[in-house]
PDB file of N, CA and C in Angstrom:
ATOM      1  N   UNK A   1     -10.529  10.727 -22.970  1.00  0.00           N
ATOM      2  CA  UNK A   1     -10.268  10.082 -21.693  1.00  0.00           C
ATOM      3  C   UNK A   1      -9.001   9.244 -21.805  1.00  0.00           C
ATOM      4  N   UNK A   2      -8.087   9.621 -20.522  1.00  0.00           N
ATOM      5  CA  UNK A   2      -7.031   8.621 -20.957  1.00  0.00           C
ATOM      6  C   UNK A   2      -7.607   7.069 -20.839  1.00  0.00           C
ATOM      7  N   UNK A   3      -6.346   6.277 -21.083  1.00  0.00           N
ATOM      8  CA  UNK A   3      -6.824   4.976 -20.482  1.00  0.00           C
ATOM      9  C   UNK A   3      -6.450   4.280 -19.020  1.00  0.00           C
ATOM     10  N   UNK A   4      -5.735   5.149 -18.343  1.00  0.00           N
ATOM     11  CA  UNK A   4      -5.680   5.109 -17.017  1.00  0.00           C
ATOM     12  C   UNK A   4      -7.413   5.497 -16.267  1.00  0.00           C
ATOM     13  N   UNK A   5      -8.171   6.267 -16.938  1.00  0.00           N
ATOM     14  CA  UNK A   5      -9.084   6.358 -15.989  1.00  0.00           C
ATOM     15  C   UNK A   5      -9.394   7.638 -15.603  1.00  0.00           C
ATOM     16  N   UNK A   6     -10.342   7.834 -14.410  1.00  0.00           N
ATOM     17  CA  UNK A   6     -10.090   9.239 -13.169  1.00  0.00           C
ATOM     18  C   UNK A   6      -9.077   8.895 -12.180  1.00  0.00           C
ATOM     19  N   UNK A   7      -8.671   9.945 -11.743  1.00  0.00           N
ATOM     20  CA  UNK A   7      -7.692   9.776 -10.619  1.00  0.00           C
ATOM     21  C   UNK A   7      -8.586   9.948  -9.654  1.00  0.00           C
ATOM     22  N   UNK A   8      -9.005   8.989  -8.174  1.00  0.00           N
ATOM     23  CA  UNK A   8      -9.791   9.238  -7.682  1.00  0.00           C
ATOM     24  C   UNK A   8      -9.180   9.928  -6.346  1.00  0.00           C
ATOM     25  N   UNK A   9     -10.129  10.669  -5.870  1.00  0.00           N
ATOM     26  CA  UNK A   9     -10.090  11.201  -4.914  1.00  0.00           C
ATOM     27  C   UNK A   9      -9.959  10.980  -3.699  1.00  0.00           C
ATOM     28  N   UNK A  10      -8.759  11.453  -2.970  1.00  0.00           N
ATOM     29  CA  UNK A  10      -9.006  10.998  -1.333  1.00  0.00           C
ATOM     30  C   UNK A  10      -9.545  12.019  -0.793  1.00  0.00           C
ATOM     31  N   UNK A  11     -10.192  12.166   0.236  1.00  0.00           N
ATOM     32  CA  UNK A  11     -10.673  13.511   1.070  1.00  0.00           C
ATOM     33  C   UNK A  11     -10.410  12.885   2.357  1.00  0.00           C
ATOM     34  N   UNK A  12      -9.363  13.658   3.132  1.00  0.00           N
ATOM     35  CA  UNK A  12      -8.915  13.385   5.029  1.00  0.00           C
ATOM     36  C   UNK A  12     -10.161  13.993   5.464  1.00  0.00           C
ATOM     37  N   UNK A  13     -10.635  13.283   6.093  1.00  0.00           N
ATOM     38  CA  UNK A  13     -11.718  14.484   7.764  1.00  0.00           C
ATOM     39  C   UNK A  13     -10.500  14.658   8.713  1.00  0.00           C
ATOM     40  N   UNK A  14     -10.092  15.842   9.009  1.00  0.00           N
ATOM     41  CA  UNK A  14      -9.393  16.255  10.462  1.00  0.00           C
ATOM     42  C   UNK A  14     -10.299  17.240  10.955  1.00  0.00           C
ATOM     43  N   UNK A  15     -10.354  17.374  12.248  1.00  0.00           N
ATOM     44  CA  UNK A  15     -10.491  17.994  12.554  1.00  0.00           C
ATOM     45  C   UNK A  15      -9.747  19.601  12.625  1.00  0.00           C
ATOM     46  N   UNK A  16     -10.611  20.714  13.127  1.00  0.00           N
ATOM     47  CA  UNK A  16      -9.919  22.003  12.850  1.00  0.00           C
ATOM     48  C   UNK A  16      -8.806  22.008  13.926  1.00  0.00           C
ATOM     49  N   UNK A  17      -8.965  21.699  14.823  1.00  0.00           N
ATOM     50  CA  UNK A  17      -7.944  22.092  15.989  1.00  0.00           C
ATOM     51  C   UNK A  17      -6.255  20.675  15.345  1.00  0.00           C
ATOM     52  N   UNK A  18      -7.000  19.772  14.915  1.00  0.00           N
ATOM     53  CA  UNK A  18      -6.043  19.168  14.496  1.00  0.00           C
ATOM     54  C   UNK A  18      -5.064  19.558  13.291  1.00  0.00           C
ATOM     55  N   UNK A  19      -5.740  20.234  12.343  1.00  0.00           N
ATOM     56  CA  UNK A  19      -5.318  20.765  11.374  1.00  0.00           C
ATOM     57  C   UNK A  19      -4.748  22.166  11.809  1.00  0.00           C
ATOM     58  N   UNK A  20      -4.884  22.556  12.424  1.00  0.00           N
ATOM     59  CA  UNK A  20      -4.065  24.016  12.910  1.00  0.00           C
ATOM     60  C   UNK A  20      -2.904  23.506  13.707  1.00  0.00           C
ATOM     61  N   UNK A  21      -2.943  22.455  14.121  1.00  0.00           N
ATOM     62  CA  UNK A  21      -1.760  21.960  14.639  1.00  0.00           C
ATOM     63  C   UNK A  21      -0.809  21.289  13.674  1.00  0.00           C
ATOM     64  N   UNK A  22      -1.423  20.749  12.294  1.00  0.00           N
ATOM     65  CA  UNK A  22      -0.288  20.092  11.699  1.00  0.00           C
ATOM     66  C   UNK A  22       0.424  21.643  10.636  1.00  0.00           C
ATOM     67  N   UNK A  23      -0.294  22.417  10.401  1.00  0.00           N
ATOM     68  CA  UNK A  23       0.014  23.804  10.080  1.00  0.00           C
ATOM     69  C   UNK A  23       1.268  24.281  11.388  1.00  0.00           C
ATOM     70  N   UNK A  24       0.763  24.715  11.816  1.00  0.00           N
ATOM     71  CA  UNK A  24       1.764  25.038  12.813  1.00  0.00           C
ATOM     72  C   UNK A  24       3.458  24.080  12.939  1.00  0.00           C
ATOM     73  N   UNK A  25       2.773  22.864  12.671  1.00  0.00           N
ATOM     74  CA  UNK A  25       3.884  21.937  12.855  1.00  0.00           C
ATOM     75  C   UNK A  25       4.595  21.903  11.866  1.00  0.00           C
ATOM     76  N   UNK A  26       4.119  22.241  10.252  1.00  0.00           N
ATOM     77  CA  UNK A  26       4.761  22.119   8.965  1.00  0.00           C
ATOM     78  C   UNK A  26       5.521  23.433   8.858  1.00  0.00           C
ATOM     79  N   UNK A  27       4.741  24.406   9.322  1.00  0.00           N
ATOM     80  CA  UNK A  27       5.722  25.997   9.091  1.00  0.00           C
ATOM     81  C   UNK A  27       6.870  26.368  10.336  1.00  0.00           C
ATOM     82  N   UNK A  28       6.950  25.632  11.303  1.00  0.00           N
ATOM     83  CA  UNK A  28       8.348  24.968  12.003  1.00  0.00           C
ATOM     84  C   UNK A  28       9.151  24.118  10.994  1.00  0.00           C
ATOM     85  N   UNK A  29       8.822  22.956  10.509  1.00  0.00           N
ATOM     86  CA  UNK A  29       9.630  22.378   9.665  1.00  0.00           C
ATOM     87  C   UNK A  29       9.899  23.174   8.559  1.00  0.00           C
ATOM     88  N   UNK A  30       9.318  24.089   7.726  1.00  0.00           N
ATOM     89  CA  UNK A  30       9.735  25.031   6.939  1.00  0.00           C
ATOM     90  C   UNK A  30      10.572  25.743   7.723  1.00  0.00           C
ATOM     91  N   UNK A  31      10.629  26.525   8.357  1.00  0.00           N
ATOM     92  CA  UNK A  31      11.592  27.250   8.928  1.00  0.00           C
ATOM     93  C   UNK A  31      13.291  26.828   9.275  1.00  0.00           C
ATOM     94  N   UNK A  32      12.874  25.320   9.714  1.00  0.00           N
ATOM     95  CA  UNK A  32      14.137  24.466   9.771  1.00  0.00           C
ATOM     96  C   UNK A  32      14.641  24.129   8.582  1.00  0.00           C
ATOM     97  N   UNK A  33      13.779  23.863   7.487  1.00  0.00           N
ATOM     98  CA  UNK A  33      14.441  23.768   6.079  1.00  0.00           C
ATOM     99  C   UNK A  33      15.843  24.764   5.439  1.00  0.00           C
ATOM    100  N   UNK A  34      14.694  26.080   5.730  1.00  0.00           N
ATOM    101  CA  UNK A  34      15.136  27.485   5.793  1.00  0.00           C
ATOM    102  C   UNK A  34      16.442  27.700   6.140  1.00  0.00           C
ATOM    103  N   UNK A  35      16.595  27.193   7.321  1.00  0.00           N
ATOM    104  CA  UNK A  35      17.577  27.517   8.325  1.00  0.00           C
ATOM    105  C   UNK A  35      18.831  26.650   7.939  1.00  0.00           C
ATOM    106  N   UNK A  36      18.370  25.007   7.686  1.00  0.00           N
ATOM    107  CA  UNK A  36      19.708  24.272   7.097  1.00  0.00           C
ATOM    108  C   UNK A  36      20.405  24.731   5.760  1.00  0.00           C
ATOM    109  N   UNK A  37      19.769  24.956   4.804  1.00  0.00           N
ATOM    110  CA  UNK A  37      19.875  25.941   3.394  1.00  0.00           C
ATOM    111  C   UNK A  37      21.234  26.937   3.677  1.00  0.00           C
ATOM    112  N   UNK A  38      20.727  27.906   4.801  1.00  0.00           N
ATOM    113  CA  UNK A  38      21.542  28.946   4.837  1.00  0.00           C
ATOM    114  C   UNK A  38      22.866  28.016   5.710  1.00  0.00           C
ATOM    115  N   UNK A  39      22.901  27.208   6.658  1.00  0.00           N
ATOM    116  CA  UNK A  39      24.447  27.234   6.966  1.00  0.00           C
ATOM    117  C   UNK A  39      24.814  26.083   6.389  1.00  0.00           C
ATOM    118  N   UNK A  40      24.180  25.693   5.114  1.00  0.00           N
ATOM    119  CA  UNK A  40      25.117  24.565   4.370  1.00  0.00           C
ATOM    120  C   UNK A  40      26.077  23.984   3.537  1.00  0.00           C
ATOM    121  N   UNK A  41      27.383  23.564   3.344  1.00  0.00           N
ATOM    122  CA  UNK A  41      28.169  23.963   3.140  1.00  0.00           C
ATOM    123  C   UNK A  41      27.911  23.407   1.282  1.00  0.00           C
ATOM    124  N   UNK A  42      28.246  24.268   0.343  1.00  0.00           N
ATOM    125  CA  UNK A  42      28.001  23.917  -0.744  1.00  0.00           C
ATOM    126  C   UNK A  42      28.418  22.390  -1.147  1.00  0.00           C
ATOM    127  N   UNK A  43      29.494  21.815  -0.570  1.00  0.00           N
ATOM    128  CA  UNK A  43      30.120  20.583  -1.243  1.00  0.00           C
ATOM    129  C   UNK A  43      29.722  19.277  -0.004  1.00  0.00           C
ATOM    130  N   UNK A  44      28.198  20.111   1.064  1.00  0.00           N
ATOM    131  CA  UNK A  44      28.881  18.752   2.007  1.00  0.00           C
ATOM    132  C   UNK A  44      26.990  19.059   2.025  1.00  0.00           C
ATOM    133  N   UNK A  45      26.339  18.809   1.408  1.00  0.00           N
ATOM    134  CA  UNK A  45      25.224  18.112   1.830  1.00  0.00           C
ATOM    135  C   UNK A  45      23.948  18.939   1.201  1.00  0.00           C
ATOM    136  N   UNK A  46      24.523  20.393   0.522  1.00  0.00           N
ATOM    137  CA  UNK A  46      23.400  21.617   0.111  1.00  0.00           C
ATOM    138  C   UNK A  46      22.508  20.787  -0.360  1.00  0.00           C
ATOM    139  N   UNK A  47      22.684  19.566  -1.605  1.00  0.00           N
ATOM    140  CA  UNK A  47      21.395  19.464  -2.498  1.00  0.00           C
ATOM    141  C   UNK A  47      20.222  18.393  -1.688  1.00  0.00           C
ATOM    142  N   UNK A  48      20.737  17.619  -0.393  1.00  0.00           N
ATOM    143  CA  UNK A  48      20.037  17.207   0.374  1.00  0.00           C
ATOM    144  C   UNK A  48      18.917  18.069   0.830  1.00  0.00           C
ATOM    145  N   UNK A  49      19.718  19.445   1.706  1.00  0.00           N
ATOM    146  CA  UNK A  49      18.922  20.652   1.927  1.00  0.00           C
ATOM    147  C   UNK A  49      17.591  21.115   1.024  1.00  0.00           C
ATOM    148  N   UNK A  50      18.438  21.274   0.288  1.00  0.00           N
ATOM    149  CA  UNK A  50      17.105  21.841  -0.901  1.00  0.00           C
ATOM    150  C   UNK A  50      16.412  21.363  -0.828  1.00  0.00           C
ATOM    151  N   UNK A  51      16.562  19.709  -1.090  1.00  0.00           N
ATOM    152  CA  UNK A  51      15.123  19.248  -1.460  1.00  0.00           C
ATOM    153  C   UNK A  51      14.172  19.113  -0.194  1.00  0.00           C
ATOM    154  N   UNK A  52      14.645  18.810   1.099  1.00  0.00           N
ATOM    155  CA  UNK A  52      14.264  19.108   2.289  1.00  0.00           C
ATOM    156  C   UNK A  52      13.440  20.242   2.941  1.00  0.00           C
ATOM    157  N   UNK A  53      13.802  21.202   1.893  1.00  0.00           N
ATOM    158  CA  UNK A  53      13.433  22.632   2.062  1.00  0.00           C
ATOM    159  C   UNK A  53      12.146  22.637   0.842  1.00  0.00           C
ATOM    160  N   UNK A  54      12.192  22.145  -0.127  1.00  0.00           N
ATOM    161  CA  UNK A  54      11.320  22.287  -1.030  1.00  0.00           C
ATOM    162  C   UNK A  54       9.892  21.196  -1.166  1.00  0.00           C
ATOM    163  N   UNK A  55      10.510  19.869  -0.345  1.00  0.00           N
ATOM    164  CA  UNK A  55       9.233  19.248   0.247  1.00  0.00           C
ATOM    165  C   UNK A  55       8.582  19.284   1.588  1.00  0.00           C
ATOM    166  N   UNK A  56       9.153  20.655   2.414  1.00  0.00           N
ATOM    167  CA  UNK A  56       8.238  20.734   3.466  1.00  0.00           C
ATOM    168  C   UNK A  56       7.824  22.266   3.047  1.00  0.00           C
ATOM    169  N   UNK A  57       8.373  22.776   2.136  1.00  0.00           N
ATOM    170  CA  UNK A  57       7.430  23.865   1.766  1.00  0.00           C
ATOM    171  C   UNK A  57       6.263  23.526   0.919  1.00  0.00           C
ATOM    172  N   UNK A  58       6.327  22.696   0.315  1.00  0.00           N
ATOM    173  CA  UNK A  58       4.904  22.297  -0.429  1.00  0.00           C
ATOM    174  C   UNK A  58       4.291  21.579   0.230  1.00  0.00           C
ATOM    175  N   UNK A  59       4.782  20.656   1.503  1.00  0.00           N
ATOM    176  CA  UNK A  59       3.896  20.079   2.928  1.00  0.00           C
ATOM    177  C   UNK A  59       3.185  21.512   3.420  1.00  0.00           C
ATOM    178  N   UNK A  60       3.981  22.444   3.361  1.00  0.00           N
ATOM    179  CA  UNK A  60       2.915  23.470   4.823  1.00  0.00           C
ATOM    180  C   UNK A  60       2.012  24.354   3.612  1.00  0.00           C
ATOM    181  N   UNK A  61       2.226  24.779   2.199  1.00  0.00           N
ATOM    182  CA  UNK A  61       0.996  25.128   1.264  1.00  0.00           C
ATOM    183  C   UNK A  61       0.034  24.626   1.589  1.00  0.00           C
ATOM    184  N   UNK A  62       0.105  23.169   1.048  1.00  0.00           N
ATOM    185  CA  UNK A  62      -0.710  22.426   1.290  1.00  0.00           C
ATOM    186  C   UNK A  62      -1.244  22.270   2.520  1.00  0.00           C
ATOM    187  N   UNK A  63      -0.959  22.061   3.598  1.00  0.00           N
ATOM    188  CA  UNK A  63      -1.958  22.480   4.816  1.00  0.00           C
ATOM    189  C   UNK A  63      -2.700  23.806   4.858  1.00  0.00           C
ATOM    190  N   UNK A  64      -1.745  24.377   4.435  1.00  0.00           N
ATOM    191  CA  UNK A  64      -2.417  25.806   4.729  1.00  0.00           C
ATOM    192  C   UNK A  64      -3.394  26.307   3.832  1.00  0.00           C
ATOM    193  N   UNK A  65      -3.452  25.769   2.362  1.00  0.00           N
ATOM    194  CA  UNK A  65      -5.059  25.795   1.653  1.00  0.00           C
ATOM    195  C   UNK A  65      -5.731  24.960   2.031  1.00  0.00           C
ATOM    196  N   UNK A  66      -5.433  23.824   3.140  1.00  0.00           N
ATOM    197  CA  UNK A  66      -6.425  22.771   3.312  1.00  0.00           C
ATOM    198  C   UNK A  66      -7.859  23.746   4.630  1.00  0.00           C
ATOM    199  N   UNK A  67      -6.377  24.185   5.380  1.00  0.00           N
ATOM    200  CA  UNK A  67      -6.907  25.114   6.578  1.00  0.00           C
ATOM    201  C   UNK A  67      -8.106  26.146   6.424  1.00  0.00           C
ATOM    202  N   UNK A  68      -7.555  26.818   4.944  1.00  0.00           N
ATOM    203  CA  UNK A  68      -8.340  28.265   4.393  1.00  0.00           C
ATOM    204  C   UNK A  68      -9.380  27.540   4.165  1.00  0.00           C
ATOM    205  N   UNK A  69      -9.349  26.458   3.434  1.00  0.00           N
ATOM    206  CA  UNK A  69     -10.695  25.358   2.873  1.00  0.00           C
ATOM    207  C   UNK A  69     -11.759  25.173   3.938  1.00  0.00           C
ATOM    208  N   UNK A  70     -11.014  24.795   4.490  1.00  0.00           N
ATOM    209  CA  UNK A  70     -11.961  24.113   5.727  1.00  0.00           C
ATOM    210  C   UNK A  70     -12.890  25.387   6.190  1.00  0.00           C
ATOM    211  N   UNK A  71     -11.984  26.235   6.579  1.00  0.00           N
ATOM    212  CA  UNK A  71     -12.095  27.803   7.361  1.00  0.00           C
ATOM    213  C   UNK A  71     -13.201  28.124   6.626  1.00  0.00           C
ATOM    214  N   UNK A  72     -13.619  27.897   5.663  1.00  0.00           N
ATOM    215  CA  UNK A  72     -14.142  28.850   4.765  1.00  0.00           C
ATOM    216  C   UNK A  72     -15.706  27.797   4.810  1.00  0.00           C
ATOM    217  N   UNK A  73     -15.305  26.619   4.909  1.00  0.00           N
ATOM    218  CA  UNK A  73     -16.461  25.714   4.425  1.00  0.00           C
ATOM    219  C   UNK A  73     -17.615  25.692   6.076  1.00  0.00           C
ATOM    220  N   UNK A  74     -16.435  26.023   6.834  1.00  0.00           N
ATOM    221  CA  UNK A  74     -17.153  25.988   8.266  1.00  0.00           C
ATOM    222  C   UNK A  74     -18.306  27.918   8.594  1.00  0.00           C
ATOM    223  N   UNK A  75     -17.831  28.325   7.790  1.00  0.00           N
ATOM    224  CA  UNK A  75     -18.269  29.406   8.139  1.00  0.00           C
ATOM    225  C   UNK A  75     -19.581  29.834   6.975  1.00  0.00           C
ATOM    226  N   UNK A  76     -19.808  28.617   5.926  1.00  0.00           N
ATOM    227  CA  UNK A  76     -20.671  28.800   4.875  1.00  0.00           C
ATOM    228  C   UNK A  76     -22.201  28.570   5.564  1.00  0.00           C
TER     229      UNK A  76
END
């Protein structure tokens, strides 16, 4: 055991209709990530992009196994 402990757990309640909406809302912001990436000019802002692009792609994963989760737990 370290000596930090457990890392404890948060668990959100959203609702489903709410959670299909922040899905929806994160794979728009992925797309815009997407989109700044490609017209950015290498010396005027790319590595901003990236990372922009690489923390709303691991924002909409993450919704989107939260979604399958849920999906799955509602139908057990």
């Amino acid at each position: 055991m370290s000596r930090w402990g457990k890392k404890a757990r948060v668990l959100v309640d959203v609702d489903v209709v709410g959670l299909d909406t922040a899905v929806n809302r994160a794979r728009l912001d992925w797309q815009h990530a997407r989109h700044l990436v490609e017209i950015s000019e290498p010396d005027g802002g790319l590595d901003d992009a990236i990372y922009y692009l690489q923390l709303t792609e691991k924002r909409y994963m993450y919704l989107l196994s939260q979604a399958k989760r849920e999906h799955h737990r509602q139908q057990a």
